[in-house]
C-alpha atoms as a PDB file:
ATOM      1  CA  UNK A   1     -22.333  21.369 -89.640  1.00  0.00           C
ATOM      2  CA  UNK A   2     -23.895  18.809 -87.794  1.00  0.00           C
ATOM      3  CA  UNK A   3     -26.881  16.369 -88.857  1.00  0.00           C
ATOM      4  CA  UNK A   4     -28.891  14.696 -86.184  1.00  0.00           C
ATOM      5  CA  UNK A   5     -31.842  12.326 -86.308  1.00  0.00           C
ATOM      6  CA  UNK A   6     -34.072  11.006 -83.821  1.00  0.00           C
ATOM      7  CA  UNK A   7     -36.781   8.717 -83.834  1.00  0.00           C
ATOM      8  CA  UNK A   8     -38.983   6.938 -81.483  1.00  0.00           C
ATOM      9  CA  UNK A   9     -39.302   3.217 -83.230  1.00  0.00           C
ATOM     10  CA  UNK A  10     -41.560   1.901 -81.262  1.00  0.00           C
ATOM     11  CA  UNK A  11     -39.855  -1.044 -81.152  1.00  0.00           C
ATOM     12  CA  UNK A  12     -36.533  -1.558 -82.649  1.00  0.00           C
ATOM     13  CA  UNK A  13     -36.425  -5.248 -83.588  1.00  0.00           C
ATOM     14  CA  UNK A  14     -40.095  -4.366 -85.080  1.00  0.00           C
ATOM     15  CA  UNK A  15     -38.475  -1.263 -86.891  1.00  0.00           C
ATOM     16  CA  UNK A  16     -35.756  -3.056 -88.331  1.00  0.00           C
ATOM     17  CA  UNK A  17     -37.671  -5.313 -90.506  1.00  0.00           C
ATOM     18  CA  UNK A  18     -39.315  -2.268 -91.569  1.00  0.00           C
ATOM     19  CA  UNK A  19     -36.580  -0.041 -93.489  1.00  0.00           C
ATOM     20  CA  UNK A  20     -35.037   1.096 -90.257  1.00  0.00           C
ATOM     21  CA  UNK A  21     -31.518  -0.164 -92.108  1.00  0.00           C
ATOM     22  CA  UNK A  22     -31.885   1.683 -95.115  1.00  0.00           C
ATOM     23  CA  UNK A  23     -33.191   5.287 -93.510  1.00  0.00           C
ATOM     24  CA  UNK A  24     -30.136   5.205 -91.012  1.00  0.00           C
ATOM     25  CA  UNK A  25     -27.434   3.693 -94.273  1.00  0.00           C
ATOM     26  CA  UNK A  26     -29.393   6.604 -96.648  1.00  0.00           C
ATOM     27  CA  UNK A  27     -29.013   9.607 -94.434  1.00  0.00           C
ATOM     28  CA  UNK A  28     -25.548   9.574 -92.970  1.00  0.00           C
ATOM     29  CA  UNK A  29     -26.288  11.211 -89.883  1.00  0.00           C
ATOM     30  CA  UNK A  30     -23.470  12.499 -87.520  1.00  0.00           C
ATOM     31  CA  UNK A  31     -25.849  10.871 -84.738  1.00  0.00           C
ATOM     32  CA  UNK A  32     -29.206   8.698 -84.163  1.00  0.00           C
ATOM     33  CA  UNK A  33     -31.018   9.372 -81.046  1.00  0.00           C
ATOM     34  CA  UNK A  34     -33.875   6.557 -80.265  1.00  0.00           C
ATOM     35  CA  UNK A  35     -36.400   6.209 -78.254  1.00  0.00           C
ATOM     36  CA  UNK A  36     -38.574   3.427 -76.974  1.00  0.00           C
ATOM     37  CA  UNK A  37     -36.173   0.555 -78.212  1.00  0.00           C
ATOM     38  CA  UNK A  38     -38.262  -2.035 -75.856  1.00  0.00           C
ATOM     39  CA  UNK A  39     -35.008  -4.127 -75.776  1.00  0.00           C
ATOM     40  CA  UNK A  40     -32.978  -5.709 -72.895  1.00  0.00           C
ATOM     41  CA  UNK A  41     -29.094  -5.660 -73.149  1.00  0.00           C
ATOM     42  CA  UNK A  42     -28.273  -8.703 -75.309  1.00  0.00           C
ATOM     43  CA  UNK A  43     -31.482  -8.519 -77.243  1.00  0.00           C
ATOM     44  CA  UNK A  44     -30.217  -6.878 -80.707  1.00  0.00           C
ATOM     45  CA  UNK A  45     -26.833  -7.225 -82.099  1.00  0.00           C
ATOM     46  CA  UNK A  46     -27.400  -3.711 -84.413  1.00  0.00           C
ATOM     47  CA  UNK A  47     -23.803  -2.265 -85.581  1.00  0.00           C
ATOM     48  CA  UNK A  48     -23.732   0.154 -88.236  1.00  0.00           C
ATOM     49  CA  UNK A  49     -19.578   0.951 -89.958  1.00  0.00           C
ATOM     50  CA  UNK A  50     -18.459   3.471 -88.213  1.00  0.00           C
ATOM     51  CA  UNK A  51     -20.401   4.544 -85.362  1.00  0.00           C
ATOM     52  CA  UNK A  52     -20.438   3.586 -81.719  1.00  0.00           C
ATOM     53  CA  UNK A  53     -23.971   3.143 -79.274  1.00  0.00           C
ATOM     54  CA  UNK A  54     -24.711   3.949 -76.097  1.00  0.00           C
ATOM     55  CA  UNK A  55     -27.869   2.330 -74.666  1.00  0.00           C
ATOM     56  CA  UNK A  56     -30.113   3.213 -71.673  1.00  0.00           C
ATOM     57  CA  UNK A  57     -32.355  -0.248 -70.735  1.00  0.00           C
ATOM     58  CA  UNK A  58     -35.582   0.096 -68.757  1.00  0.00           C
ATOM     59  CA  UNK A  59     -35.612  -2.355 -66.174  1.00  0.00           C
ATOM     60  CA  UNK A  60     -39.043  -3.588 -66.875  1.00  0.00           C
ATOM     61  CA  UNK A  61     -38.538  -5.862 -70.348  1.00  0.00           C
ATOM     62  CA  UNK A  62     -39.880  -4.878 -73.189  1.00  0.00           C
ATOM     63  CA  UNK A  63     -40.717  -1.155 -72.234  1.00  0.00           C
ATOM     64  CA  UNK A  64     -39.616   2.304 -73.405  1.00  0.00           C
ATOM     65  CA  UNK A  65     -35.421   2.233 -73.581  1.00  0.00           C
ATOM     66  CA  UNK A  66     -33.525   4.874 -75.253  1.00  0.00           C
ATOM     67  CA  UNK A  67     -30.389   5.009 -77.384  1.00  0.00           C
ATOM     68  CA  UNK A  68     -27.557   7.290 -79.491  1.00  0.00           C
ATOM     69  CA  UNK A  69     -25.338   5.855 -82.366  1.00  0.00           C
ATOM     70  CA  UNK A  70     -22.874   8.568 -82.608  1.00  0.00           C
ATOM     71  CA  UNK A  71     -20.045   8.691 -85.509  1.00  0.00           C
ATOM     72  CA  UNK A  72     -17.975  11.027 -83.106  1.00  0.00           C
ATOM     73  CA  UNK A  73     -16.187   9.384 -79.766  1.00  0.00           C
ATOM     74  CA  UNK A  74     -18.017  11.284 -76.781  1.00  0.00           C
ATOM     75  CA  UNK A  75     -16.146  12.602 -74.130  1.00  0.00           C
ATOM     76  CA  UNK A  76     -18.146  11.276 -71.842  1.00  0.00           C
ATOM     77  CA  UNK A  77     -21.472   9.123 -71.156  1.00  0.00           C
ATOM     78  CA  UNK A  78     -24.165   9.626 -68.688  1.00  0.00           C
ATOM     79  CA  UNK A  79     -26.636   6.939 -68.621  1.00  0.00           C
ATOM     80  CA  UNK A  80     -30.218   7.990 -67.580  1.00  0.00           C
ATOM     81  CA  UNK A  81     -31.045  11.115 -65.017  1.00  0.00           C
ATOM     82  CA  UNK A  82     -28.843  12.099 -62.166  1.00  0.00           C
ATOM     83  CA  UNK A  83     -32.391  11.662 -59.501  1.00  0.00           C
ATOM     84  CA  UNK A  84     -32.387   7.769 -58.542  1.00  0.00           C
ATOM     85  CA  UNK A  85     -36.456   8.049 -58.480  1.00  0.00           C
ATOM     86  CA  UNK A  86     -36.109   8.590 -62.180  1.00  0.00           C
ATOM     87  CA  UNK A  87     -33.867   6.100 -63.236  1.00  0.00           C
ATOM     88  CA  UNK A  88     -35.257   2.860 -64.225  1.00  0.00           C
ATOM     89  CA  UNK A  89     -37.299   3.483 -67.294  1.00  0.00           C
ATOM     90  CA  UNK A  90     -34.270   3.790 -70.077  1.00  0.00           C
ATOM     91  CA  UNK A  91     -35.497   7.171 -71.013  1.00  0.00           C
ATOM     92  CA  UNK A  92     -31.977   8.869 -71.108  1.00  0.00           C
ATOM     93  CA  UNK A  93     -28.689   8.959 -72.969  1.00  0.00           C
ATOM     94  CA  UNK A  94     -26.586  11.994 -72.732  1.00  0.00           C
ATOM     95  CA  UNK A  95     -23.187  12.613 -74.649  1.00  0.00           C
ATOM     96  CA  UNK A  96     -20.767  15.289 -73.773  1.00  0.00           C
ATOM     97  CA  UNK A  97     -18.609  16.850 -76.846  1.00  0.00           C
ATOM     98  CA  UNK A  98     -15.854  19.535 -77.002  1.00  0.00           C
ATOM     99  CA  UNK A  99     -18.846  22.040 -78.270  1.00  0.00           C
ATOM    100  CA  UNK A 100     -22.090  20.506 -77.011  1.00  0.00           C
ATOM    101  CA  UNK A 101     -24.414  17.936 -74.818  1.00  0.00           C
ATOM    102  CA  UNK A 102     -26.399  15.739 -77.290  1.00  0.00           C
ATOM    103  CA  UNK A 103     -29.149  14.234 -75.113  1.00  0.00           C
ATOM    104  CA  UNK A 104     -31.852  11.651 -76.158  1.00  0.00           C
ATOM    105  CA  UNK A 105     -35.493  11.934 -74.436  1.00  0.00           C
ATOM    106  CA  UNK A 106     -38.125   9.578 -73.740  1.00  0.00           C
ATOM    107  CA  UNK A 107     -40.795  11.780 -71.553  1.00  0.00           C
ATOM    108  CA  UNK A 108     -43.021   9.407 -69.397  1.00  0.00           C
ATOM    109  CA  UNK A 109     -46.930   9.220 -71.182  1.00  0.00           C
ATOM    110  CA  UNK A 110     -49.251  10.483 -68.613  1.00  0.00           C
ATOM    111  CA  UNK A 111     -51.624   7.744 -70.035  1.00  0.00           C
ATOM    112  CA  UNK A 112     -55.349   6.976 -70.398  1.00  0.00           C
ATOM    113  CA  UNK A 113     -57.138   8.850 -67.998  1.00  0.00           C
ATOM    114  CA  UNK A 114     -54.022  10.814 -66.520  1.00  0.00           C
ATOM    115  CA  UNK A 115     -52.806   8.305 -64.144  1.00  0.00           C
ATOM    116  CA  UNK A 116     -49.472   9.382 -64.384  1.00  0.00           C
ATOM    117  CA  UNK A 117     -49.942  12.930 -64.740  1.00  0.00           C
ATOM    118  CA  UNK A 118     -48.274  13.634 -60.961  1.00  0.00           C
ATOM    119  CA  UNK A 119     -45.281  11.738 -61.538  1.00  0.00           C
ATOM    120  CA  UNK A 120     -45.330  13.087 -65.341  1.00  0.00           C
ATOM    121  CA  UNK A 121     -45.220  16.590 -63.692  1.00  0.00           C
ATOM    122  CA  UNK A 122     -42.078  15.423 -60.811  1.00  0.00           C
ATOM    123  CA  UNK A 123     -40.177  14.258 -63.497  1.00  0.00           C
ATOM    124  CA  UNK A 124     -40.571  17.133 -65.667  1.00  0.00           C
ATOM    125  CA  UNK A 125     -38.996  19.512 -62.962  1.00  0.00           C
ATOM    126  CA  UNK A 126     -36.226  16.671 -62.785  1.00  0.00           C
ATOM    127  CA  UNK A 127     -35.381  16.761 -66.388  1.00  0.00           C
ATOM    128  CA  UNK A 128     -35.766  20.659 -66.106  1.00  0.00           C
ATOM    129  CA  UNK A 129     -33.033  20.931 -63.692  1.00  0.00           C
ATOM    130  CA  UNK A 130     -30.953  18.648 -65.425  1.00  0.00           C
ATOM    131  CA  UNK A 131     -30.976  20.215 -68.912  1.00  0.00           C
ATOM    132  CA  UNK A 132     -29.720  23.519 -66.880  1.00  0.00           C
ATOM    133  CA  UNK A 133     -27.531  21.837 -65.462  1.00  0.00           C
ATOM    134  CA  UNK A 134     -25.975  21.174 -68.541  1.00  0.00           C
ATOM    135  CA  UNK A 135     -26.341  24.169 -70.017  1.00  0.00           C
ATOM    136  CA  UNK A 136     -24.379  26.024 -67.288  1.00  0.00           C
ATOM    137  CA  UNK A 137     -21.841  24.190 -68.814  1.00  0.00           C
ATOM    138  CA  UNK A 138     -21.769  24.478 -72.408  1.00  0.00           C
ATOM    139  CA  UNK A 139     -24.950  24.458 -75.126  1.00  0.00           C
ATOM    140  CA  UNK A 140     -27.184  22.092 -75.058  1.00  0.00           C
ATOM    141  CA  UNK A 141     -29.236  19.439 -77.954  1.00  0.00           C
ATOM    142  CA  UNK A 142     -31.826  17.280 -76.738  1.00  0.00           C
ATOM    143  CA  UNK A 143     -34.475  15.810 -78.789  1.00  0.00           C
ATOM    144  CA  UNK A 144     -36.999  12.511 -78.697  1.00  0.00           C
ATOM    145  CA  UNK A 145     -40.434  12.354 -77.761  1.00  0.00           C
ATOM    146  CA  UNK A 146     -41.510  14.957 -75.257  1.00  0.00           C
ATOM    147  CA  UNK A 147     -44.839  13.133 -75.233  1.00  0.00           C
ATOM    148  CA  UNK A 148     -47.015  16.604 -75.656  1.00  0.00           C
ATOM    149  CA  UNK A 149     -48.712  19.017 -78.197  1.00  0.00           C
ATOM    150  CA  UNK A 150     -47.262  22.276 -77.117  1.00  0.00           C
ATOM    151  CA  UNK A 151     -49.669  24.859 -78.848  1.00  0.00           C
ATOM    152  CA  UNK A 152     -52.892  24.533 -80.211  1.00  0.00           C
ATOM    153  CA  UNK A 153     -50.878  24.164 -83.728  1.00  0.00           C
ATOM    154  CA  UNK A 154     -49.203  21.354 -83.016  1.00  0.00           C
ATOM    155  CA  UNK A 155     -52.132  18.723 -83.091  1.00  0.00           C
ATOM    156  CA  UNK A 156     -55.291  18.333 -85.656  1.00  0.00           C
ATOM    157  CA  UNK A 157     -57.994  18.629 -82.888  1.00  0.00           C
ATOM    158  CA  UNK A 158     -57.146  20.528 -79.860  1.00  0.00           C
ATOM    159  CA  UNK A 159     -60.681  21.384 -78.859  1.00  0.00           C
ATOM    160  CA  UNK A 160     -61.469  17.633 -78.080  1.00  0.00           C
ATOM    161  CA  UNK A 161     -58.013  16.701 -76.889  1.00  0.00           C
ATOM    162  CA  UNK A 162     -57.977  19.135 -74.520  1.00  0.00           C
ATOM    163  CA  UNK A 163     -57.289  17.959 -70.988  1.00  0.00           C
ATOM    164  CA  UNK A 164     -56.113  14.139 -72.280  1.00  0.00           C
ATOM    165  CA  UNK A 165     -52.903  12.838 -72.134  1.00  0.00           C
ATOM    166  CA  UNK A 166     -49.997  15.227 -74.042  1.00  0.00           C
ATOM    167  CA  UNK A 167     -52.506  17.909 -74.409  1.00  0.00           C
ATOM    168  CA  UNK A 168     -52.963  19.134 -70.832  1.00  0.00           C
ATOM    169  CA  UNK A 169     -52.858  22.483 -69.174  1.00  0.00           C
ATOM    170  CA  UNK A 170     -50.288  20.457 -66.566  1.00  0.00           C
ATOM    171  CA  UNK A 171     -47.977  19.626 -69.384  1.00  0.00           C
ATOM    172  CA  UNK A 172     -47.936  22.209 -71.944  1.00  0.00           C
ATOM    173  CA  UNK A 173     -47.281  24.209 -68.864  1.00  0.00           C
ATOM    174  CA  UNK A 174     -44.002  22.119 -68.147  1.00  0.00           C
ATOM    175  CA  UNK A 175     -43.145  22.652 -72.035  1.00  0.00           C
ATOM    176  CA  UNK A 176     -43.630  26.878 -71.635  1.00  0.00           C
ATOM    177  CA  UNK A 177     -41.581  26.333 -68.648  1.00  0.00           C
ATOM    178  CA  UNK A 178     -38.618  24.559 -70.030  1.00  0.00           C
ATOM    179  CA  UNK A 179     -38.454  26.944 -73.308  1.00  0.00           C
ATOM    180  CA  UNK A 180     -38.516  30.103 -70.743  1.00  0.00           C
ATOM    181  CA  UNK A 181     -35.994  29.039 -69.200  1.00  0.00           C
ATOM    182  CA  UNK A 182     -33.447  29.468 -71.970  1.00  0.00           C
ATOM    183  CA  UNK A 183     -34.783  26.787 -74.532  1.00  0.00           C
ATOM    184  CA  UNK A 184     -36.055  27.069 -78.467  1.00  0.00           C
ATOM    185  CA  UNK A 185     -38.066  24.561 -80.522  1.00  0.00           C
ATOM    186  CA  UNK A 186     -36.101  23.991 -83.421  1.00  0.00           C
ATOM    187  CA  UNK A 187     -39.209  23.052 -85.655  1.00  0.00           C
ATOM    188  CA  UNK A 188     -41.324  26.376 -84.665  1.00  0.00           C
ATOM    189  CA  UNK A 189     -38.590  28.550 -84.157  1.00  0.00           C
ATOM    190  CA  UNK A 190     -37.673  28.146 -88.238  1.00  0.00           C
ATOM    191  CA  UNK A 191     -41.806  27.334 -89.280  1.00  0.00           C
ATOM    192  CA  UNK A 192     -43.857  29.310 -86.898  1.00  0.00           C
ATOM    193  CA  UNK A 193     -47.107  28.786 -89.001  1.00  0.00           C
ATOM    194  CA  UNK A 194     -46.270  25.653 -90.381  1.00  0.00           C
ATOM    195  CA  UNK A 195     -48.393  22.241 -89.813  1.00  0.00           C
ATOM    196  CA  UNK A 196     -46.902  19.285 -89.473  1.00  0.00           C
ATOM    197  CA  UNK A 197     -47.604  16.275 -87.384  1.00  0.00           C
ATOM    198  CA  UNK A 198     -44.648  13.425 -86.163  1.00  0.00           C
ATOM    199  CA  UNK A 199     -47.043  11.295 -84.322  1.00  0.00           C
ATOM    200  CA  UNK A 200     -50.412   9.064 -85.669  1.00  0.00           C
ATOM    201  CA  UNK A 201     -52.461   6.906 -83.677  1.00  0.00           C
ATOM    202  CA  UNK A 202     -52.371   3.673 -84.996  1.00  0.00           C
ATOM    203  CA  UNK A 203     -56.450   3.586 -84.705  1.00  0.00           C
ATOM    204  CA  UNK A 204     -59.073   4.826 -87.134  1.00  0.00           C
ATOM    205  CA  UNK A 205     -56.520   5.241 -90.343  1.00  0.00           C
ATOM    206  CA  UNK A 206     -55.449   8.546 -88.463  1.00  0.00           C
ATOM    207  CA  UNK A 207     -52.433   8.943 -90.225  1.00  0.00           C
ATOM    208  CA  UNK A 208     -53.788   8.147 -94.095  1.00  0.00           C
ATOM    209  CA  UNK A 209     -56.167  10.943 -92.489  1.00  0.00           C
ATOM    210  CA  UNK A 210     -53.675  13.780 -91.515  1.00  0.00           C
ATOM    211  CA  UNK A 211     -54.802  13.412 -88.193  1.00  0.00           C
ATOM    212  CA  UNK A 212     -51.737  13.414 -86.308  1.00  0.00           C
ATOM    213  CA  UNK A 213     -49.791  15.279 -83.279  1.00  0.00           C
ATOM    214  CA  UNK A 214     -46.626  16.603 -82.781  1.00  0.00           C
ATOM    215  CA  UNK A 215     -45.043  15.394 -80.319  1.00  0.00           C
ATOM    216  CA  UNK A 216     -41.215  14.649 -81.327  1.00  0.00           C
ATOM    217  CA  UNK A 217     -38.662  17.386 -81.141  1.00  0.00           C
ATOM    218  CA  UNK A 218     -34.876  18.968 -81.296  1.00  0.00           C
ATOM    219  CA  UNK A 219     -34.908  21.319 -78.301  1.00  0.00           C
ATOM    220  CA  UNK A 220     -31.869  23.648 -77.882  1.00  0.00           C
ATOM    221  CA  UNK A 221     -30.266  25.836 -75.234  1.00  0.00           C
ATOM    222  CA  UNK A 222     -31.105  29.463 -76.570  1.00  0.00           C
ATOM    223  CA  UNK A 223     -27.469  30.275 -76.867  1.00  0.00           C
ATOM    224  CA  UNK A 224     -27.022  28.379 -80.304  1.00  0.00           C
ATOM    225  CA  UNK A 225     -30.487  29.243 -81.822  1.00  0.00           C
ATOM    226  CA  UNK A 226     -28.962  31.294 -84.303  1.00  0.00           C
ATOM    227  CA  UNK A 227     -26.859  28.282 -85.630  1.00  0.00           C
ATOM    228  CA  UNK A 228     -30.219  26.183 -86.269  1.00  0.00           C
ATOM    229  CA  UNK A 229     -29.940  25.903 -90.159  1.00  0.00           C
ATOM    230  CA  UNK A 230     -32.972  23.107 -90.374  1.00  0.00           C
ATOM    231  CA  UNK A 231     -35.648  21.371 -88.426  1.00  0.00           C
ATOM    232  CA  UNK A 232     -37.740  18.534 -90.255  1.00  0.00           C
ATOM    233  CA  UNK A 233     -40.155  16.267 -89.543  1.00  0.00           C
ATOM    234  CA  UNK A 234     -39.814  12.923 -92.389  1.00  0.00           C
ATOM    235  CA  UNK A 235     -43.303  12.256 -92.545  1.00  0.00           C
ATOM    236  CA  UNK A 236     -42.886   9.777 -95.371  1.00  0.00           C
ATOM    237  CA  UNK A 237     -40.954   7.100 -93.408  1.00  0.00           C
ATOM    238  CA  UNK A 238     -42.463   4.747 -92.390  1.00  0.00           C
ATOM    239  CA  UNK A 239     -42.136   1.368 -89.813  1.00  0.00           C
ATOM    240  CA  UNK A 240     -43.090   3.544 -86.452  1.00  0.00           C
ATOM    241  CA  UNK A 241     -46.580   5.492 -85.559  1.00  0.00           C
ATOM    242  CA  UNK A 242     -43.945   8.342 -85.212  1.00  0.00           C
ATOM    243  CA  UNK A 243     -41.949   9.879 -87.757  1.00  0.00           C
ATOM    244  CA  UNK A 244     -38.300  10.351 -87.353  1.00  0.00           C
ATOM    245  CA  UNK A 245     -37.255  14.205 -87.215  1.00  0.00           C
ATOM    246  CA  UNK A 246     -33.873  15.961 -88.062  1.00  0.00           C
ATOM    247  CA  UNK A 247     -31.586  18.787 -87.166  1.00  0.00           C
ATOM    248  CA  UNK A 248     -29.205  20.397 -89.327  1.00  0.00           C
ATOM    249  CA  UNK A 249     -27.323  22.479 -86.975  1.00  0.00           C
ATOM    250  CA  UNK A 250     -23.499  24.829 -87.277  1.00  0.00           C
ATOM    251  CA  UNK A 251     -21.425  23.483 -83.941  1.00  0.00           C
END
């Protein structure tokens, strides 16, 4: 079996003075998918006994960046998306193994007042046809933050958050596509009623409150659902405004 974490840090350096150490020392994970590292190459010397990182840098500093420590060698390494347009904001890293693709996600924010909802919704159909492309191959795990509240469910106050930015028609749209096309939520596939959040705005005590989103997940091609044996969100760890998430999966 197979446990992965991911985690956006908003941050790293930040993080790490903040317990990131201990969570990754305490839970052993075969891998550690990050997102939004907000580091240059050369920034952070972060080694950890016996695993190796692979690191996708955003060329403008100190924004978004993406990462994997893995304890197993990859085959092979593909840094960021295979469409050039796409591929200068450190939101990929992609290992190949004998059984699987392990993929880490950082999904462009459509931001205040959906400014980047087009390009959101171009890059969407990019990562789309990537993810098949993998899966033509053999099964596919990708997780991070997807950077929307698919259902209703998924967020405290849908009603008023309709039509901002992770809880649009547009992009919950994108999410129901991706899953149709031969996807599953880990999280609601095991805990279809359940209500957890993995995101807290940092504004108004929101998280003290409950009043969070879920936004952070383990997608995976539909041809290894049945080998999902857990899907959890660690909403006591702290040192981000997200929570990390896990996977316990047979592969």
């Amino acid at each position: 079996m197979k446990k992965y974490i991911s985690w956006n840090v908003n941050g790293l350096r930040a993080v790490v003075n903040k317990g990131f150490g201990e969570f990754f020392e305490a839970e052993q994970a075969d891998a550690f998918c990050l997102q939004e590292t907000k580091l240059q190459a050369g920034q952070i010397e972060l080694d950890f006994p016996g695993y190796k990182s692979y690191w996708d840098y955003a060329d403008k500093k100190g924004y978004s960046g993406t990462a994997i420590y893995t304890k197993q060698e990859p085959l092979n390494v593909t840094i960021g998306l295979p469409d050039e347009p796409h591929n200068h904001e450190g939101r990929s890293v992609c290992l190949e193994f004998d059984t699987h693709y392990l993929v880490t996600v950082y999904v462009p924010n459509a931001q205040n007042e959906l400014q980047r909802l087009d390009y959101r919704m171009e890059w969407e159909d990019s990562w789309r046809e990537y993810m098949l492309s993998l899966k033509s191959r053999k099964p596919v795990i990708f997780c991070g933050d997807l950077n929307v509240a698919h259902e209703a469910i998924d967020l405290k106050n849908p009603k008023t958050n309709h039509k901002h930015a992770g809880f649009t028609d547009e992009e919950r749209a994108k999410m129901s596509r991706m899953l149709a096309s031969g996807f599953v939520d880990t999280y609601r596939y095991l805990y279809p009623d359940k209500v957890e959040y993995s995101w807290w705005s940092y504004r108004m005590n929101a998280r003290a409150k409950g009043i969070g989103w879920r936004i952070d997940y383990f997608i995976v091609s539909d041809d290894i659902k049945d080998r999902i044996r857990d899907s959890v969100i660690y909403t006591d760890v702290l040192g981000s405004d997200h929570a990390p998430i896990g996977l316990e999966i047979d592969i």
